[in-house]
C-alpha atoms as a PDB file:
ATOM      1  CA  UNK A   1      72.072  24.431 -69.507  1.00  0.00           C
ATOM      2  CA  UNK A   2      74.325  25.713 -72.165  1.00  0.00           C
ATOM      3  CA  UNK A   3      73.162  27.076 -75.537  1.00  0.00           C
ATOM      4  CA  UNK A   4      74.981  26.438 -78.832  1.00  0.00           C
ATOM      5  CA  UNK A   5      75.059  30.060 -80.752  1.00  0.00           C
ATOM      6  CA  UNK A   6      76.724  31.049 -83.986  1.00  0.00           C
ATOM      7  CA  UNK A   7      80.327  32.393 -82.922  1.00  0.00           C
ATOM      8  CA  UNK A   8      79.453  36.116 -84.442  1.00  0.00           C
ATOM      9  CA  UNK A   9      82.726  37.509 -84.463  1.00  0.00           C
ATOM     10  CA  UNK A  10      84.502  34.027 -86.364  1.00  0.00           C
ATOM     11  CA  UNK A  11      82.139  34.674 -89.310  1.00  0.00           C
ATOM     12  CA  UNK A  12      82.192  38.239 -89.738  1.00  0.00           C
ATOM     13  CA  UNK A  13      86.405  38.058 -89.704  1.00  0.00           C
ATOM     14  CA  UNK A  14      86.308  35.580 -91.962  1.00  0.00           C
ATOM     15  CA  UNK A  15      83.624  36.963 -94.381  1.00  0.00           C
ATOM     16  CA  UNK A  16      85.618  39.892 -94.335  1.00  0.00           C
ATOM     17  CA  UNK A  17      88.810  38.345 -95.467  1.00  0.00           C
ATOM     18  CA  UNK A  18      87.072  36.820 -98.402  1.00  0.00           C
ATOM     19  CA  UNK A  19      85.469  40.440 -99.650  1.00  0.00           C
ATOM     20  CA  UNK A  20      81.838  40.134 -97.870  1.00  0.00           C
ATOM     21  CA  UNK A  21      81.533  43.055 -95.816  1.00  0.00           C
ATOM     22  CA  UNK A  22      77.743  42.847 -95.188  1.00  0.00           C
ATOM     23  CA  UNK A  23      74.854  40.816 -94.084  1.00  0.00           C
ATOM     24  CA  UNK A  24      74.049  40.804 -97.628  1.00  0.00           C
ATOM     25  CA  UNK A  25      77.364  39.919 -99.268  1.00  0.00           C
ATOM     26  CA  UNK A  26      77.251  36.833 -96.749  1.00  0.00           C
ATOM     27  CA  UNK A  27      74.085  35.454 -97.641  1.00  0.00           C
ATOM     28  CA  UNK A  28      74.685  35.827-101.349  1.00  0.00           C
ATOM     29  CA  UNK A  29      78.230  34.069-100.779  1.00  0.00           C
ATOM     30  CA  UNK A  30      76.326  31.059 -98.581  1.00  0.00           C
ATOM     31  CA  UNK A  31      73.249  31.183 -99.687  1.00  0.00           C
ATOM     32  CA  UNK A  32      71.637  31.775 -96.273  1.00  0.00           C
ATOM     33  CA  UNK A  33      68.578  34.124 -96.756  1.00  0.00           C
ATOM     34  CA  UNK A  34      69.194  37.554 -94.643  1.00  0.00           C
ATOM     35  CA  UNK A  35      66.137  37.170 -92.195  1.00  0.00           C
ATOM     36  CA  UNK A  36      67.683  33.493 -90.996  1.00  0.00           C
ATOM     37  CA  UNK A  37      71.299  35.116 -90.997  1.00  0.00           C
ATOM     38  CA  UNK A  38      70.083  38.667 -88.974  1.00  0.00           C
ATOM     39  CA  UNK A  39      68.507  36.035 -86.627  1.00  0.00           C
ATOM     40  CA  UNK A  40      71.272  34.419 -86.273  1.00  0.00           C
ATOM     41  CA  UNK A  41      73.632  37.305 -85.872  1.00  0.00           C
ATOM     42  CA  UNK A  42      71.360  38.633 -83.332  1.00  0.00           C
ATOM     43  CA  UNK A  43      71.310  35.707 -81.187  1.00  0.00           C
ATOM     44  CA  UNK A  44      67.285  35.285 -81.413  1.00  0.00           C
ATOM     45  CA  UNK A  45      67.946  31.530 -83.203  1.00  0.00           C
ATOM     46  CA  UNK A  46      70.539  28.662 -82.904  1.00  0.00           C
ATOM     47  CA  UNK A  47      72.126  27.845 -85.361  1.00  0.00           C
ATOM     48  CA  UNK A  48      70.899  23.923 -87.343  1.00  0.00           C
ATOM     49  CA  UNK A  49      73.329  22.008 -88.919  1.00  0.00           C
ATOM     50  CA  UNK A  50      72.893  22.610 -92.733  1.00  0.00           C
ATOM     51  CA  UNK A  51      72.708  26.394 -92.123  1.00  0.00           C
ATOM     52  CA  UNK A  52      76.068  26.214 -90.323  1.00  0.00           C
ATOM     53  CA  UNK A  53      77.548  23.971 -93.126  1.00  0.00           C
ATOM     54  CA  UNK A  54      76.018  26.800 -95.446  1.00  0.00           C
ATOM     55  CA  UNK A  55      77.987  29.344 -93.436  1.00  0.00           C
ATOM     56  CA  UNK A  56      81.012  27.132 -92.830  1.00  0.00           C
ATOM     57  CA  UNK A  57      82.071  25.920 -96.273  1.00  0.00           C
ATOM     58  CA  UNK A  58      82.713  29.070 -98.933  1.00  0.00           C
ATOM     59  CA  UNK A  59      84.940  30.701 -96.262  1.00  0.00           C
ATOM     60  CA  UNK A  60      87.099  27.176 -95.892  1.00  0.00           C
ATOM     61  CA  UNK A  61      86.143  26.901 -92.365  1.00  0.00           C
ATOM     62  CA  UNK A  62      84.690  23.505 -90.143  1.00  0.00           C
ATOM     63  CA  UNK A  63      81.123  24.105 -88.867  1.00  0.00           C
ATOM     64  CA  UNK A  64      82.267  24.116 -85.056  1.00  0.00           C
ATOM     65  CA  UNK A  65      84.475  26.985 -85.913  1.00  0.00           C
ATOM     66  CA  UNK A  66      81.217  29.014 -86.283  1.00  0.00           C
ATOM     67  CA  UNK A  67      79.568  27.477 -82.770  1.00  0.00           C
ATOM     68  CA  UNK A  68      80.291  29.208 -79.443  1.00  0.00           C
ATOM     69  CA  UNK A  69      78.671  27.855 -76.145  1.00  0.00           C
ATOM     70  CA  UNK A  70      76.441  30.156 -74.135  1.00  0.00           C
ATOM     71  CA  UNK A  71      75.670  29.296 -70.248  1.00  0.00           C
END
C-alpha cells in the first residue's frame, strides 16, 4: 500500500530560496519544532495535515507540493 511522505528535496529547495539553510532556520520560519521536522526529514513519520500546512505556507507553496508517494 502506498505511504504519503514529506517530498524532502521540494522543501529543502524551497527553504533555501527563501534564506533557511538549516533544520533550524525551517522550524523557526514554520514554526514546526526540530524533533517533528528531523522526523520528518528522516522518513520515521508521515507527515499530518496542519504540520504540512505549517511547512507549506511561509515558502508560498500548496501542501501536496510537499507530499511524495512511497510504495
Amino acid at each position: 500500500m502506498p505511504v504519503l511522505r514529506l517530498n524532502r528535496a521540494a522543501l529543502i529547495k524551497h527553504a533555501r530560496r527563501h534564506g533557511d539553510e538549516s533544520a533550524a532556520a525551517i522550524s523557526r520560519t514554520t514554526g514546526v519544532p526540530e524533533s517533528t521536522l528531523s522526523a520528518l526529514l528522516s522518513g520515521q513519520r508521515a507527515p499530518a495535515m496542519p504540520t504540512l500546512v505549517a511547512l507549506a505556507s511561509p515558502y508560498g507553496l500548496a501542501s501536496d507540493d510537499l507530499l511524495k508517494v512511497r510504495p
